[in-house]
C-alpha atoms as a PDB file:
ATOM      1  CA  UNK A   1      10.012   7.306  16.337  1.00  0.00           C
ATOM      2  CA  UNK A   2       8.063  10.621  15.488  1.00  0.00           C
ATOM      3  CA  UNK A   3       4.519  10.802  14.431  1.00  0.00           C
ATOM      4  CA  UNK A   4       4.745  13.025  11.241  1.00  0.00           C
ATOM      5  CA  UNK A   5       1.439  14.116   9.752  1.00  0.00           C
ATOM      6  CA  UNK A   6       2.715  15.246   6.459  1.00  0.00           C
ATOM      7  CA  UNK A   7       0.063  14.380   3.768  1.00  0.00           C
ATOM      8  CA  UNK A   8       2.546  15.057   1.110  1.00  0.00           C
ATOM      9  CA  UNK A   9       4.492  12.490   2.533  1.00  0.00           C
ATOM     10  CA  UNK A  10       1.611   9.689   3.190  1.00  0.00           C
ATOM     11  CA  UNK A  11       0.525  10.015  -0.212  1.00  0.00           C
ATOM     12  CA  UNK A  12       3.507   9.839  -2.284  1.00  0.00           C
ATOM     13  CA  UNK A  13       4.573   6.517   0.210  1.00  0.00           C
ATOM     14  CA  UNK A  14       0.771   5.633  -0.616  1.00  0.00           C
ATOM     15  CA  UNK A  15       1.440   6.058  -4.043  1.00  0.00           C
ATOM     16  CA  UNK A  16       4.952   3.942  -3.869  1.00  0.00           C
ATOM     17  CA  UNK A  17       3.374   0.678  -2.341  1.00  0.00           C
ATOM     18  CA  UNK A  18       0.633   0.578  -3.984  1.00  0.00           C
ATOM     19  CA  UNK A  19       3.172   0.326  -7.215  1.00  0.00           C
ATOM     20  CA  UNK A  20       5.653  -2.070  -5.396  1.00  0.00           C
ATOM     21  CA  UNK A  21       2.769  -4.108  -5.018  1.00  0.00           C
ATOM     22  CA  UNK A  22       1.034  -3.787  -8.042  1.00  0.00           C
ATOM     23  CA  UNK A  23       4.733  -5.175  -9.468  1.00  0.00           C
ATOM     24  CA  UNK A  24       5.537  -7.711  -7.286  1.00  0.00           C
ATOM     25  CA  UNK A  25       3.239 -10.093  -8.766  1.00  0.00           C
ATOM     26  CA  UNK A  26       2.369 -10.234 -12.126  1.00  0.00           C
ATOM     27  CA  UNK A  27      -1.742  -9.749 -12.513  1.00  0.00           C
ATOM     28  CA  UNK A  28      -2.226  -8.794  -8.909  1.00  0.00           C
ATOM     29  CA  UNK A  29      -4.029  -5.340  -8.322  1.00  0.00           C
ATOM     30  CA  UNK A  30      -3.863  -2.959  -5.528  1.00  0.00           C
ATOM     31  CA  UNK A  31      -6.326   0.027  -5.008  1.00  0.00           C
ATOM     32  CA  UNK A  32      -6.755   2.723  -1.690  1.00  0.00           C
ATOM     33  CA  UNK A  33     -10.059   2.249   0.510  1.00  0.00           C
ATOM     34  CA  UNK A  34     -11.649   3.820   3.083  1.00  0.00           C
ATOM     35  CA  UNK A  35     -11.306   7.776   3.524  1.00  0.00           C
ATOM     36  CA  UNK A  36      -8.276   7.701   0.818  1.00  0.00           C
ATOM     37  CA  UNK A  37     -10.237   6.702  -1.756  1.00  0.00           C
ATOM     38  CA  UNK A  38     -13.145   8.472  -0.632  1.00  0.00           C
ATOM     39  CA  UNK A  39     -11.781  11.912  -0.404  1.00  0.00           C
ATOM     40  CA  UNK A  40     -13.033  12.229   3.366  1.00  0.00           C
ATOM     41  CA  UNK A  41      -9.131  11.795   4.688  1.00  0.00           C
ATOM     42  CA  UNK A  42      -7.421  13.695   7.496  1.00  0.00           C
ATOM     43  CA  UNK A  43      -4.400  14.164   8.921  1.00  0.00           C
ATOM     44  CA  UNK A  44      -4.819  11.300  11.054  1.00  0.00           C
ATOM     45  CA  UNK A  45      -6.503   8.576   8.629  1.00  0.00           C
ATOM     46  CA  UNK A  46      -5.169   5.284   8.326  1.00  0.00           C
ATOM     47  CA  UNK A  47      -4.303   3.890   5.001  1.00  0.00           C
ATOM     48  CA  UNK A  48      -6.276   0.953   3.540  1.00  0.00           C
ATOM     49  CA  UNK A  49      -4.868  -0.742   0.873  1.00  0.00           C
ATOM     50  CA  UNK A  50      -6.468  -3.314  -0.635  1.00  0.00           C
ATOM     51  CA  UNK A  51      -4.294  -6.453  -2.801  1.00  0.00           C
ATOM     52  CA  UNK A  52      -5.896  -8.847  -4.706  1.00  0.00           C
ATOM     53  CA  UNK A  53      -3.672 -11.618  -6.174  1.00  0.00           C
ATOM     54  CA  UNK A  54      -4.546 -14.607  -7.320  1.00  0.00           C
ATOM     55  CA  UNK A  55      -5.583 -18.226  -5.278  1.00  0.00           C
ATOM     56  CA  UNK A  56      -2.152 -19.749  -6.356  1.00  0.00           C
ATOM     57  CA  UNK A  57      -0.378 -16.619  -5.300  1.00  0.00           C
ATOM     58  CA  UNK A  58      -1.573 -16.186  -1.870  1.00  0.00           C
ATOM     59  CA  UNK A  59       1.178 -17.992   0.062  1.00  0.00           C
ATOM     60  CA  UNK A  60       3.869 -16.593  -1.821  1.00  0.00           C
ATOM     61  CA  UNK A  61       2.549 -13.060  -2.123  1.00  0.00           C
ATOM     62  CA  UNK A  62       1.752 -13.484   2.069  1.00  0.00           C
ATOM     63  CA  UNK A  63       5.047 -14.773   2.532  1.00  0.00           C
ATOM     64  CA  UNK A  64       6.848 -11.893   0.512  1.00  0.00           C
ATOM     65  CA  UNK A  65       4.814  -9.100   1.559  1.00  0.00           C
ATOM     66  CA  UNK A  66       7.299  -7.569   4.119  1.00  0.00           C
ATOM     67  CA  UNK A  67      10.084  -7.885   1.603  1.00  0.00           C
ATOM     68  CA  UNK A  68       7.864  -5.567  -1.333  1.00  0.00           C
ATOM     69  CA  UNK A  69       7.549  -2.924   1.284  1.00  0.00           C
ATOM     70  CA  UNK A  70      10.718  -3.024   2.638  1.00  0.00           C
ATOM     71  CA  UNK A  71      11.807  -1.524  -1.001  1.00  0.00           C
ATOM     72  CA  UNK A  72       9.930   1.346  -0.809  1.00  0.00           C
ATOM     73  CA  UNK A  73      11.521   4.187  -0.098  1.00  0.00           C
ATOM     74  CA  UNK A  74      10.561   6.645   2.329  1.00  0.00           C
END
């Protein structure tokens, strides 16, 4: 696999999960952290993502999170 460095790219697939996650369970949340959501990003940051659902979610929301990501599009 290639390492691409496009931030064009990592922020529209940013953008994308943070939506397919936001959907996949009704009243969860998800919100950037770290140097995303501080504006102190480079090329090479990470992406922190941070998904809050609720207590009687958790299994189901651990157990489905590959699936949710697997539907966004690159």
């Amino acid at each position: 696999m290639t390492l691409e460095l496009d931030v064009t790219q990592r922020t529209r697939i940013v953008t994308a999960v943070v939506d397919a996650l936001q959907q996949a369970l009704t009243g969860s949340t998800c919100c950037l952290r770290g140097s995303l959501a501080a504006g102190s990003a480079d090329d090479y940051s990470d992406i922190d993502l941070q998904w809050t659902v609720a207590v009687a979610e958790f299994g189901d929301a651990c157990r489905a999170l590959a699936t949710h990501l697997t539907r966004v599009e690159r």
